[in-house]
Structure formats: structure tokens, C-alpha cells
C-alpha atoms as a PDB file:
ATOM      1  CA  UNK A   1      -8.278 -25.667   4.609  1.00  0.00           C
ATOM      2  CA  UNK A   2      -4.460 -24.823   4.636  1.00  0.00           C
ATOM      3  CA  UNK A   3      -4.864 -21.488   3.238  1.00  0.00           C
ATOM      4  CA  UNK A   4      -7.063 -20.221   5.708  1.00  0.00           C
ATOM      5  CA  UNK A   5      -6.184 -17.682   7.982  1.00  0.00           C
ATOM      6  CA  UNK A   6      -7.605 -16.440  11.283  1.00  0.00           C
ATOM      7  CA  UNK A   7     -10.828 -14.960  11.512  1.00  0.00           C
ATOM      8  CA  UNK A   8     -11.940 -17.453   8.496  1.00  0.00           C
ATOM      9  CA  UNK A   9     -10.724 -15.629   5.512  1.00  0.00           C
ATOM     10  CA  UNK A  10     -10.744 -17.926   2.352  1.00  0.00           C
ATOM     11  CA  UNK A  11      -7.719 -16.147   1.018  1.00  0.00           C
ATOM     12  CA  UNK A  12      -3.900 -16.275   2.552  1.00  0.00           C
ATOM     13  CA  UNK A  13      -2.689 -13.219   4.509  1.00  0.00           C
ATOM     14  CA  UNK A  14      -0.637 -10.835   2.452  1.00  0.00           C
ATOM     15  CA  UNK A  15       3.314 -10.497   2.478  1.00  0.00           C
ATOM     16  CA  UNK A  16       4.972  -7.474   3.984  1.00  0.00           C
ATOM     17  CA  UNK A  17       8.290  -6.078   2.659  1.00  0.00           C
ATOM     18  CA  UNK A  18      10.099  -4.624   6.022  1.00  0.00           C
ATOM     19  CA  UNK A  19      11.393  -1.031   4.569  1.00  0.00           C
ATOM     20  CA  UNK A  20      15.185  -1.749   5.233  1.00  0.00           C
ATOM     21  CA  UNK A  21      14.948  -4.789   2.814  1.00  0.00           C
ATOM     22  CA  UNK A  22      13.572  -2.270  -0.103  1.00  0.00           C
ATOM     23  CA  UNK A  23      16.788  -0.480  -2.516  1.00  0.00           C
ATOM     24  CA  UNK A  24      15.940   2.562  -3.303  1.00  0.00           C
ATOM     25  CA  UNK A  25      15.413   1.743  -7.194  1.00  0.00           C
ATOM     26  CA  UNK A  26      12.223  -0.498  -6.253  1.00  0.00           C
ATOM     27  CA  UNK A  27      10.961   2.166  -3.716  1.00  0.00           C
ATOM     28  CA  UNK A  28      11.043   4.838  -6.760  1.00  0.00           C
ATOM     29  CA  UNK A  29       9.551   2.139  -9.353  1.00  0.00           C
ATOM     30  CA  UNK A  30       6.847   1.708  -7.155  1.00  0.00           C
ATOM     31  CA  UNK A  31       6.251   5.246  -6.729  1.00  0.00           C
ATOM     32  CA  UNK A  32       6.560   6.040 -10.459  1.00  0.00           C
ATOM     33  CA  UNK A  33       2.941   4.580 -11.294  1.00  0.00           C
ATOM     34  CA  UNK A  34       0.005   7.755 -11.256  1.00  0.00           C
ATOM     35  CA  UNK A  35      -2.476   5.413  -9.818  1.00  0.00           C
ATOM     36  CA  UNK A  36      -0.068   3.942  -6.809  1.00  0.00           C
ATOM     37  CA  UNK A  37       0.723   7.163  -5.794  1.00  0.00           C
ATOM     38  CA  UNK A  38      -3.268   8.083  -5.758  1.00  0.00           C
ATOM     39  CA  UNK A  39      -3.327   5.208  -3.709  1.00  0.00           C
ATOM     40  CA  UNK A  40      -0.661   6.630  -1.082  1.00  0.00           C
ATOM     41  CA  UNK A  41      -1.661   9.863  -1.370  1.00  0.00           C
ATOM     42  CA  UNK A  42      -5.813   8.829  -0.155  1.00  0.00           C
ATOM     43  CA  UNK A  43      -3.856   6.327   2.733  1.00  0.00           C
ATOM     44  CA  UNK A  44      -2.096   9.549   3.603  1.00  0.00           C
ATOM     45  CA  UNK A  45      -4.978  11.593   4.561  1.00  0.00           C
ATOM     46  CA  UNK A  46      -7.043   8.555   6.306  1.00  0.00           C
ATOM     47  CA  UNK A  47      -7.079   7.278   9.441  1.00  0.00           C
ATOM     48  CA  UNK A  48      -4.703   4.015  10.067  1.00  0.00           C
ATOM     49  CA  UNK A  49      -6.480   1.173   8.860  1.00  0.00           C
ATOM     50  CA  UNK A  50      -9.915   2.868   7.751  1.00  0.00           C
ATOM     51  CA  UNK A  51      -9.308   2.052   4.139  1.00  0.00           C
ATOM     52  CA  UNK A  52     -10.778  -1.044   2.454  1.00  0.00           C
ATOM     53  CA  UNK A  53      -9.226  -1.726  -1.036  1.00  0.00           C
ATOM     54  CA  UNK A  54     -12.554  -1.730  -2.508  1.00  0.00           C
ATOM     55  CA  UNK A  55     -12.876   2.605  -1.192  1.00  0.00           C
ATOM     56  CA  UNK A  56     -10.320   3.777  -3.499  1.00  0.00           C
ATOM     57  CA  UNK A  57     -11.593   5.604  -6.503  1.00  0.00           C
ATOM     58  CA  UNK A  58      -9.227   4.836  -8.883  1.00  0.00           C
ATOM     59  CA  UNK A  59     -10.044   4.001 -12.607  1.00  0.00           C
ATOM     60  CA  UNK A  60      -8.815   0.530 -12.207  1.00  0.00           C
ATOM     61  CA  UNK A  61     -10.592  -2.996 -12.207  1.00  0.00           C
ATOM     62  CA  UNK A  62     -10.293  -5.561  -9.170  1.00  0.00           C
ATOM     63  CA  UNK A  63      -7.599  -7.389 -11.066  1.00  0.00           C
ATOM     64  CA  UNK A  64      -5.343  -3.902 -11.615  1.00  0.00           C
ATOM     65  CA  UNK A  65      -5.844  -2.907  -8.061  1.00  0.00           C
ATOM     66  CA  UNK A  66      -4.644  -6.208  -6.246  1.00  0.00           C
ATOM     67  CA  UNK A  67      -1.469  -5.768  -8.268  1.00  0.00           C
ATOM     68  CA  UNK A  68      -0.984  -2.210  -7.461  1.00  0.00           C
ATOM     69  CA  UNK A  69      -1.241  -3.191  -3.369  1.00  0.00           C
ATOM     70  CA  UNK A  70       0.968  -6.202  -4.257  1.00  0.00           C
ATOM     71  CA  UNK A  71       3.533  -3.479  -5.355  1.00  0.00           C
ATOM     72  CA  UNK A  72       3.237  -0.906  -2.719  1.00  0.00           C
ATOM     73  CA  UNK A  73       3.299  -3.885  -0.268  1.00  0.00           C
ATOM     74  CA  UNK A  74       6.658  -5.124  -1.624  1.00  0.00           C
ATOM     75  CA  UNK A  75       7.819  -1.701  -1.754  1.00  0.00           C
ATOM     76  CA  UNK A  76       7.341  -1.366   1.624  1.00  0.00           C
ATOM     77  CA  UNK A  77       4.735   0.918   1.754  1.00  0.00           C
ATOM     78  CA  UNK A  78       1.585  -0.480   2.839  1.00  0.00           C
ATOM     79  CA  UNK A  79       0.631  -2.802   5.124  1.00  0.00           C
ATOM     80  CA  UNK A  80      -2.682  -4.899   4.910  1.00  0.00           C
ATOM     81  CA  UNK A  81      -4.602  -7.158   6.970  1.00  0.00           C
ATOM     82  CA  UNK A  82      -8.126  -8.898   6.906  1.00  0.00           C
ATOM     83  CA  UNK A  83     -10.970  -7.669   8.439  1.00  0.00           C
ATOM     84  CA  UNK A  84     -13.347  -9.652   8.473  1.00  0.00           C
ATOM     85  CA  UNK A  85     -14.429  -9.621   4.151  1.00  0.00           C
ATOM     86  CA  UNK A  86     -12.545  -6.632   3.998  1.00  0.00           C
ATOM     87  CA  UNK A  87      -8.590  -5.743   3.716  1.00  0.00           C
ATOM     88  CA  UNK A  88      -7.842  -2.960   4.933  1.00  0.00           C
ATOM     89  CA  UNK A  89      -4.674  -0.901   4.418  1.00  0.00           C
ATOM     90  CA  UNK A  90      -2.069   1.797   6.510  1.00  0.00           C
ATOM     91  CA  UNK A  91       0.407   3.228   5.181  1.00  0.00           C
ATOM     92  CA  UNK A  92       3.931   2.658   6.605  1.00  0.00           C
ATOM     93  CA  UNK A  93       4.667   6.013   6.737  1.00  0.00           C
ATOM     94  CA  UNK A  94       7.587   6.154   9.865  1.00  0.00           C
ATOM     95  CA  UNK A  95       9.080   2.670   8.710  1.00  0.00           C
ATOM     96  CA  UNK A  96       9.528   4.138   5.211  1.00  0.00           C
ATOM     97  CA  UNK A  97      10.362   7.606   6.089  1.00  0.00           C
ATOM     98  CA  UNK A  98      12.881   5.820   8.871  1.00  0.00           C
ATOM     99  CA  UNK A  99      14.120   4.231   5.508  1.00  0.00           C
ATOM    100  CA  UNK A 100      14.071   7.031   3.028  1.00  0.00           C
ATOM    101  CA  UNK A 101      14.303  10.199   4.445  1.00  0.00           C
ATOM    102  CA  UNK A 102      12.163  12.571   2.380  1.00  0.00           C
ATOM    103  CA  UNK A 103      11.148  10.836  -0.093  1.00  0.00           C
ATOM    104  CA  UNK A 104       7.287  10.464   0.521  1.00  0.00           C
ATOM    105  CA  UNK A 105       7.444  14.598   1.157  1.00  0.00           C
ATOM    106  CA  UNK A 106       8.035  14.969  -1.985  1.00  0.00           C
ATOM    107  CA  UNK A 107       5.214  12.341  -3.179  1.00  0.00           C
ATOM    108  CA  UNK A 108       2.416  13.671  -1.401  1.00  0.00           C
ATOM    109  CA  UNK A 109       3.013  17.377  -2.059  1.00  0.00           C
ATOM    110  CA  UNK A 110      -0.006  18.664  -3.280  1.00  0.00           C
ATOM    111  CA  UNK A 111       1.498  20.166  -6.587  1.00  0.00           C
ATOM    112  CA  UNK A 112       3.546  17.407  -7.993  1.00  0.00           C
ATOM    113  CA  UNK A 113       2.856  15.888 -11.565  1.00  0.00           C
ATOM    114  CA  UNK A 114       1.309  12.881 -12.007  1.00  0.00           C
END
């Protein structure tokens, strides 16, 4: 099966954004969504790859919630891999800090609007 990747995953690894590659206009439209930043605000105060997609409560289907990683993913913002059934996620916290100085601060202070 050509779309199988290591470990025997029936679905194809995901595609990372590198942080330098993402203008500053994508990195706020992916940060303008309520349930995204939930998202990056629960990877914040995990441990580094302890997060399954399925652990977020977020009022979301399957569907909704693929697209939302697809975004932070292209944003540069998360990373993802396969473990075993399960994809797990980290946030890319110094690559995107390296990138935009500030910027998740200001996301993941505990008293901004959403």
C-alpha cells in the first residue's frame, strides 16, 4: 500500500509548515479561530507529545477537528506524528516564537477574549 507509513498506519503522515515559510497574515488567520486557539492553549500546558487529537474537548466533530490541525499545522504551529492508532500533537512553540516574537504571549494569556 503506497500510502502507508511506518509503524503500519493506513493513513499518510501529515505535512509540516517550517515557521519561517509562514507570513504573518496566515499565522494571525490561524490564530483568529476560538476553537484553534483552545487547541494551542491545552498543547501549551501538556507535556510534548502527550496529546492525542481525539483528548481535546472542544465542541467540534472528527471532521471539524482534522481541519483545525490541518490549519495550525500549516500555520506552523503544531507538529503531529503517528503513534501507533493515535496522532499525537506538540506545539512548536521555540520555532514559532523564533519566528514571531511575542505573538503566542499574547495568545495564551489567561485573560484574552475569545
Amino acid at each position: 500500500m503506497s500510502n502507508q507509513v511506518a509503524g503500519g498506519s493506513h493513513r499518510a503522515a501529515p505535512v509540516h509548515t517550517d515557521p519561517e515559510d509562514v507570513s504573518v497574515l496566515t499565522a494571525l488567520s490561524a490564530l483568529a479561530d476560538p476553537v484553534r486557539i483552545k487547541l494551542i492553549r491545552e498543547l501549551a500546558g501538556s507535556a510534548v507529545w502527550t496529546r492525542s487529537c481525539g483528548s481535546f474537548d472542544v465542541p467540534v466533530g472528527k471532521a471539524a477537528l482534522s481541519h483545525h490541525f490541518s490549519v495550525l499545522r500549516g500555520a506552523g504551529l503544531v507538529e503531529q506524528r503517528d503513534e501507533g492508532p493515535k496522532r499525537v500533537n506538540r506545539l512548536r512553540r521555540e520555532e514559532f516564537d523564533a519566528r514571531f516574537p511575542g505573538l503566542l504571549d499574547l495568545v495564551l494569556r489567561a485573560d484574552g477574549a475569545e
